[in-house]
Structures are given as structure tokens and as C-alpha cells.
Protein backbone atom coordinates (compact mmCIF):
# COMPACT_ATOMS: atom_id res chain seq x y z
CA UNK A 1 151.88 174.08 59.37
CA UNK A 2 153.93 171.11 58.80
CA UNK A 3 151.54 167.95 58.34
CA UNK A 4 154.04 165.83 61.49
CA UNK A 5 152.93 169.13 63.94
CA UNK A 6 149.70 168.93 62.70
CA UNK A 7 148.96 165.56 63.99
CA UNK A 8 151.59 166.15 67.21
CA UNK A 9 148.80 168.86 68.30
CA UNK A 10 145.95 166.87 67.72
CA UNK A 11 148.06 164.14 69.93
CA UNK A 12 148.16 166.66 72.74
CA UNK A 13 144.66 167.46 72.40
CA UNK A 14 143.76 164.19 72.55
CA UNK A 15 145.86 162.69 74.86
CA UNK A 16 147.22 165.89 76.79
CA UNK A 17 148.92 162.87 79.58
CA UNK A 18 151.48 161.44 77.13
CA UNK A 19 152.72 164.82 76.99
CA UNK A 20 153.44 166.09 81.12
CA UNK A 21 156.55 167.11 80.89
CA UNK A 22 156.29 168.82 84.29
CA UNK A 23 155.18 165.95 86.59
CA UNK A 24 156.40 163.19 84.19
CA UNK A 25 159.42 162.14 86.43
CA UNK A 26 156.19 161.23 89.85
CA UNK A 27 153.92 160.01 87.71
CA UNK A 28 152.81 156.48 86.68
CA UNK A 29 153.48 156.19 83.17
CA UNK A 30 156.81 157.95 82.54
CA UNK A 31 157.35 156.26 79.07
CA UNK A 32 159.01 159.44 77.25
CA UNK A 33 157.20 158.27 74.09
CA UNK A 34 157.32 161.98 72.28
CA UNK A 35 160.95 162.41 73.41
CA UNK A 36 162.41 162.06 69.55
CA UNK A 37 160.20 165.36 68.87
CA UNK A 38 159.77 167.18 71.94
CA UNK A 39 163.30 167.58 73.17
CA UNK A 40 164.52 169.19 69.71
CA UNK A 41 161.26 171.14 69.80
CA UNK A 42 162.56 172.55 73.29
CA UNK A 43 166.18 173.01 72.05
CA UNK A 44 164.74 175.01 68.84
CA UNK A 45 162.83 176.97 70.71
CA UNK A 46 165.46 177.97 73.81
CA UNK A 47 167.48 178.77 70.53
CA UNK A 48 164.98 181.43 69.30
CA UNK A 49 164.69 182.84 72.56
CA UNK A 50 168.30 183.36 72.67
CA UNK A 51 168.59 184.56 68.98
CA UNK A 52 171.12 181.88 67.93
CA UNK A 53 170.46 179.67 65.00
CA UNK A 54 169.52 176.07 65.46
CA UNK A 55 169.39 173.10 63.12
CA UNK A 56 167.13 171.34 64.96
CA UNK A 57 163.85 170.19 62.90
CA UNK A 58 165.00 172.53 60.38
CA UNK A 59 161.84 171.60 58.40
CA UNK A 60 159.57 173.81 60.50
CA UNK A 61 160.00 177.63 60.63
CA UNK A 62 159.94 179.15 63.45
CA UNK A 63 156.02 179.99 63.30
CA UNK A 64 155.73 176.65 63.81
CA UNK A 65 157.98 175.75 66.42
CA UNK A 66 156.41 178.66 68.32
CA UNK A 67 153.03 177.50 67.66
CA UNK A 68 154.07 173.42 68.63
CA UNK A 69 155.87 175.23 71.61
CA UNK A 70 152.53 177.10 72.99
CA UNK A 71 150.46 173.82 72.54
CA UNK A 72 152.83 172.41 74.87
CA UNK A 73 152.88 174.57 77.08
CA UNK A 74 149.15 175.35 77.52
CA UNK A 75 149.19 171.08 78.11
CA UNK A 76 151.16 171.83 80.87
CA UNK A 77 149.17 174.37 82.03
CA UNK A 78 146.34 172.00 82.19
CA UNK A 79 147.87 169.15 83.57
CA UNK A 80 149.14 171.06 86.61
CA UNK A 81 145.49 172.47 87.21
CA UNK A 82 144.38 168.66 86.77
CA UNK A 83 147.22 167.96 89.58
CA UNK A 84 145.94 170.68 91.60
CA UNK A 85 142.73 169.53 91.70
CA UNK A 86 143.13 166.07 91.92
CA UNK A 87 145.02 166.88 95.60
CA UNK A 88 142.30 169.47 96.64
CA UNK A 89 139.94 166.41 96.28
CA UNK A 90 141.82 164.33 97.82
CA UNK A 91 141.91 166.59 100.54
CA UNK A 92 138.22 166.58 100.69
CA UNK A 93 137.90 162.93 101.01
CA UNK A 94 139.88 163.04 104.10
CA UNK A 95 137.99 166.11 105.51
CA UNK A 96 134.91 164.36 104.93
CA UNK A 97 135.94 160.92 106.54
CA UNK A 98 138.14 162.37 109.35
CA UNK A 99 136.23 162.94 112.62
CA UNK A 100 136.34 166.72 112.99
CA UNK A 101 136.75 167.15 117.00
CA UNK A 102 136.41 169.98 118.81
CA UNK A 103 132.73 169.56 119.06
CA UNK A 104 132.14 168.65 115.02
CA UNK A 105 134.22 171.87 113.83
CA UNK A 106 136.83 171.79 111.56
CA UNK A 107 140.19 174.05 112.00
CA UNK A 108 139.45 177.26 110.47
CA UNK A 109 135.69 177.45 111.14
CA UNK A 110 132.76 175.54 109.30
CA UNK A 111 133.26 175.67 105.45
């Protein structure tokens, strides 16, 4: 593995919120730091997936790329289920400081 990927994953592992490219647009620090890397990561690897050659970061085979590409992708992964989460909390804080009505039941039965 290229030395530059090598410390690009550790980045991710690390700091897996510098790299949300899913959310990145709604969230609070939209800085596109990785940018320079990521997007010509992304157009290598739609390339392979289509079979055509690509130029971009011609220094890393395709093993690599692949392997970059699947690090990124498991970030995402993660910081969707972090998203998820963080809104089925939230809706716990408001079940649990809402009055409930209809005689201290909540819609749906008690949970």
C-alpha cells in the first residue's frame, strides 16, 4: 500500500467526521479538507467499475484504490448509523419530557 493511503486510512480511523461524504452538505463543519484526494479516489474508482482506464492517482494500483475506496465507504456506513442514532435519541428526549396524555400512555402502547 502506498505510504499517502496508508496514513489517509489511519485519518479515517481516527477522525471518521472529516470524511462524511454523505451528510457533509447538513452538517456543521463542511470544510471539504480531503477533497484533493477523495474526489480522484471516487473518479478512479467509478472508472474501474466501468472498465475504462483512468489517470487519476496513477501511483496506486487498483488494489489500492479499491482498498482506500472500502475504507470510505465502511466510514460512511458508520457515520449514517451515528446519524441514525443520534435522531432515535433525540427522539427519546422528547418522549421522555413530553407529557404522554391519554391517561400516561404513549401512542402505540407502553414501551
Amino acid at each position: 500500500m502506498h505510504k499517502s493511503m496508508e496514513i489517509l486510512m489511519a485519518r479515517m480511523e481516527s477522525h471518521p467526521e472529516e470524511f462524511d461524504l454523505t451528510f457533509r452538505t447538513i452538517q456543521l463543519n463542511p470544510d471539504k479538507r480531503w477533497d484533493f484526494v477523495i474526489k480522484p479516489l471516487m473518479e478512479r474508482a467509478e472508472s474501474m467499475v466501468r472498465g475504462e482506464p483512468s489517470f487519476q492517482l496513477g501511483f496506486l494500483s487498483d488494489e489500492e484504490v479499491s482498498q482506500v475506496f472500502q475504507k470510505l465507504m465502511q466510514v460512511q456506513g458508520d457515520v449514517t448509523t451515528q446519524r441514525i442514532m443520534n435522531e432515535l435519541l433525540r427522539d427519546s428526549k422528547v418522549d421522555v419530557d413530553a407529557p404522554s396524555g391519554r391517561g400516561g400512555l404513549k401512542f402505540g402502547g407502553n414501551r
